[in-house]
C-alpha atoms as a PDB file:
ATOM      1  CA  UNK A   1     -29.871 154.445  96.230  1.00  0.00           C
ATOM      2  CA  UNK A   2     -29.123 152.535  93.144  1.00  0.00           C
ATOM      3  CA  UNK A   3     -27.282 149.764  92.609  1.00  0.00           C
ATOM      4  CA  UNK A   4     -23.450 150.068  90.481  1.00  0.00           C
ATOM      5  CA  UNK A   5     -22.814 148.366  87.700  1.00  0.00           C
ATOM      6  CA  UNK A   6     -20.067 145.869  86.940  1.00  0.00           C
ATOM      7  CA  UNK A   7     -18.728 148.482  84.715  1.00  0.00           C
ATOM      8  CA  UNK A   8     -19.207 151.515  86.993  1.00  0.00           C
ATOM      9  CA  UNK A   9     -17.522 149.094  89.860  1.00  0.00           C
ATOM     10  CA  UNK A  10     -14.617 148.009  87.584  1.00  0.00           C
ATOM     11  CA  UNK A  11     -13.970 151.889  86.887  1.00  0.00           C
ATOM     12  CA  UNK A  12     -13.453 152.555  90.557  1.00  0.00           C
ATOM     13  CA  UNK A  13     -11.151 149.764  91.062  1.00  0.00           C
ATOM     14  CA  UNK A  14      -9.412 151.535  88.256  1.00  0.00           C
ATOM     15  CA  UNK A  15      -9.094 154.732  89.150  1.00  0.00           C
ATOM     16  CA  UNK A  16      -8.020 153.170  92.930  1.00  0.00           C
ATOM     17  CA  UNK A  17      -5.050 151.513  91.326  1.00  0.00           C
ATOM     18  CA  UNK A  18      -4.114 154.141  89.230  1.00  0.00           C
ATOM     19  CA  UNK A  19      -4.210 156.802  92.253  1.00  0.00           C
ATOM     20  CA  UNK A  20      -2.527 154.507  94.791  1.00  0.00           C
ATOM     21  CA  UNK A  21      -0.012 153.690  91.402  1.00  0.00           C
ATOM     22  CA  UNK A  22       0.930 157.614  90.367  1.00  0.00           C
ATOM     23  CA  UNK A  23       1.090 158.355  94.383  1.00  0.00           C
ATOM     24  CA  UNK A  24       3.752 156.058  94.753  1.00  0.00           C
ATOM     25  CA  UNK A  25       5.961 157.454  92.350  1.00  0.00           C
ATOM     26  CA  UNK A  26       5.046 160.850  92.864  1.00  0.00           C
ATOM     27  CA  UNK A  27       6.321 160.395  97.124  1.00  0.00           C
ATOM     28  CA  UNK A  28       9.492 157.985  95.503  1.00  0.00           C
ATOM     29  CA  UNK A  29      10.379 160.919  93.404  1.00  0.00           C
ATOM     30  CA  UNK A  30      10.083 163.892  96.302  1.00  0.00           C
ATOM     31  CA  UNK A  31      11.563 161.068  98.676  1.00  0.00           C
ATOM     32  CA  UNK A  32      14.816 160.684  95.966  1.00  0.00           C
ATOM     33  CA  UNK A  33      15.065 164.471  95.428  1.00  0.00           C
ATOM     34  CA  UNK A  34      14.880 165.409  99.301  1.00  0.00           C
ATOM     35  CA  UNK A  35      17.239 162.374 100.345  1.00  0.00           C
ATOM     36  CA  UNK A  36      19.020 162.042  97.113  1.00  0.00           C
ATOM     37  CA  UNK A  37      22.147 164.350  98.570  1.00  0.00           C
ATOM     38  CA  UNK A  38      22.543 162.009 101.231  1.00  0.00           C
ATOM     39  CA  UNK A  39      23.975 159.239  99.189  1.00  0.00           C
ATOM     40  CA  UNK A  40      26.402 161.875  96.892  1.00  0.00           C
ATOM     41  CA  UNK A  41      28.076 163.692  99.443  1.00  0.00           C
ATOM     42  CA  UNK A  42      29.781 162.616 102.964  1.00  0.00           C
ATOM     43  CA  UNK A  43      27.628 164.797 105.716  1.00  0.00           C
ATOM     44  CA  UNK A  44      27.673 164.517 109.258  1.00  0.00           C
ATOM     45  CA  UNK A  45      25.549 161.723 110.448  1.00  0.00           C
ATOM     46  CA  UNK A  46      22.570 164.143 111.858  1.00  0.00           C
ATOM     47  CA  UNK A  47      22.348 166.201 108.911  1.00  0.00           C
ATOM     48  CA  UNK A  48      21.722 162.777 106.445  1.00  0.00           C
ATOM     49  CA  UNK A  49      19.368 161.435 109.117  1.00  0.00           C
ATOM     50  CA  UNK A  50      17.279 164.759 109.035  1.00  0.00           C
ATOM     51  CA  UNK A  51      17.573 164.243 105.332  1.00  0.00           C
ATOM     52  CA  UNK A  52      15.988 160.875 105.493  1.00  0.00           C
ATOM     53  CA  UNK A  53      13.179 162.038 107.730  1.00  0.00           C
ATOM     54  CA  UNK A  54      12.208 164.870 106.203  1.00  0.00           C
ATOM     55  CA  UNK A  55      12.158 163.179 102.757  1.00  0.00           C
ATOM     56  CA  UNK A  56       9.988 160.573 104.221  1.00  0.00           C
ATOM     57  CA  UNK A  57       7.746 162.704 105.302  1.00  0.00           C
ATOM     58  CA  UNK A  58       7.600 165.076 102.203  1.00  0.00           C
ATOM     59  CA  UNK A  59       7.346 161.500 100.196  1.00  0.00           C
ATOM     60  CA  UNK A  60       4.215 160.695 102.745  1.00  0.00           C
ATOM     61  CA  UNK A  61       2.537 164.141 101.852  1.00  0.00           C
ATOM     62  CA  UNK A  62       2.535 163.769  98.382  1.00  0.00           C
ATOM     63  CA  UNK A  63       1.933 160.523  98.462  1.00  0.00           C
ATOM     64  CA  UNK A  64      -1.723 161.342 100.611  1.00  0.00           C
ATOM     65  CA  UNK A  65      -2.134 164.340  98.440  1.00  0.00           C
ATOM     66  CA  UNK A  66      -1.883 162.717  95.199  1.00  0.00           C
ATOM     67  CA  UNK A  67      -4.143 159.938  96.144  1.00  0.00           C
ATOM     68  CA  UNK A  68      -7.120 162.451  97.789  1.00  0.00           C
ATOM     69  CA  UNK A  69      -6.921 164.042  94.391  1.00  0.00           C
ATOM     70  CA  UNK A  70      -7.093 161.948  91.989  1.00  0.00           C
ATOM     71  CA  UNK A  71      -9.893 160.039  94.019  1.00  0.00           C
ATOM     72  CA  UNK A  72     -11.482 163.788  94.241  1.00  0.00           C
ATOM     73  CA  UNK A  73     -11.466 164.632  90.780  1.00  0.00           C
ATOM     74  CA  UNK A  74     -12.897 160.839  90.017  1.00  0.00           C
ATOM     75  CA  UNK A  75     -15.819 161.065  92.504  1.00  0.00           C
ATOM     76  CA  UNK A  76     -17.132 164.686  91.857  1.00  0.00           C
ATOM     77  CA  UNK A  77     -15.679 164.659  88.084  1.00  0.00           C
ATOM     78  CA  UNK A  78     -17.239 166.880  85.496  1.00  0.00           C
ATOM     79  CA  UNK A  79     -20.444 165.777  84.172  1.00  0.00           C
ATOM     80  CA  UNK A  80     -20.585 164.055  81.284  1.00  0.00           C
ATOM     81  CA  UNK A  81     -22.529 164.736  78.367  1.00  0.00           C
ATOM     82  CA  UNK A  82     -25.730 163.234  77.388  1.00  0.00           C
ATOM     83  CA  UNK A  83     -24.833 162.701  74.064  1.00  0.00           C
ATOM     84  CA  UNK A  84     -21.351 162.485  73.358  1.00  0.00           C
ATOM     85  CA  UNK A  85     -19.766 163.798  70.255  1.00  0.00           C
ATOM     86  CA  UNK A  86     -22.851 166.235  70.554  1.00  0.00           C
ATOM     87  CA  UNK A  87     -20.834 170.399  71.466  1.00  0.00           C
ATOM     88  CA  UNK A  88     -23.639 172.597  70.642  1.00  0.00           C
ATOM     89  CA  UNK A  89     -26.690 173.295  72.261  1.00  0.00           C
ATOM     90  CA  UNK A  90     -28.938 172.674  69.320  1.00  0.00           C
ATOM     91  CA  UNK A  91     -27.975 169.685  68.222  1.00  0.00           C
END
């Protein structure tokens, strides 16, 4: 096993901020648009409380989603070229 670099372990705290980051607004935004009707219209109590839980939990499933994903695409990302700047195979 080899040892990570400052750089590679600076790139991971990174990416970790900026998944955590974009899944936050990503579950504030499905939260808003599930629960949003609740604070425009008057609806019986029950009906704004189901409102609230289901945009809680919608908000927590993107939320998880968006993070795996992000933290997916970072760990098992595309390889990256040898040489960059370098497209064709006999170069």
């Amino acid at each position: 096993m080899e040892r990570r670099t400052q750089d590679d372990r600076d790139a991971v705290t990174i990416e970790i901020g900026y998944a955590l980051l974009s899944a936050a607004v990503a579950g504030a935004l499905v939260f808003g648009a599930v629960a949003g009707p609740k604070l425009m219209f008057a609806l019986p109590y029950a009906f704004e409380r189901g409102l609230l839980v289901a945009g809680a939990a919608a908000g927590a499933v993107v939320f998880v989603l968006r993070v795996v994903t992000v933290l997916w695409r970072f760990g098992g990302g595309a390889a990256q070229p040898s040489q960059p700047g370098r497209t064709r195979p006999d170069s």
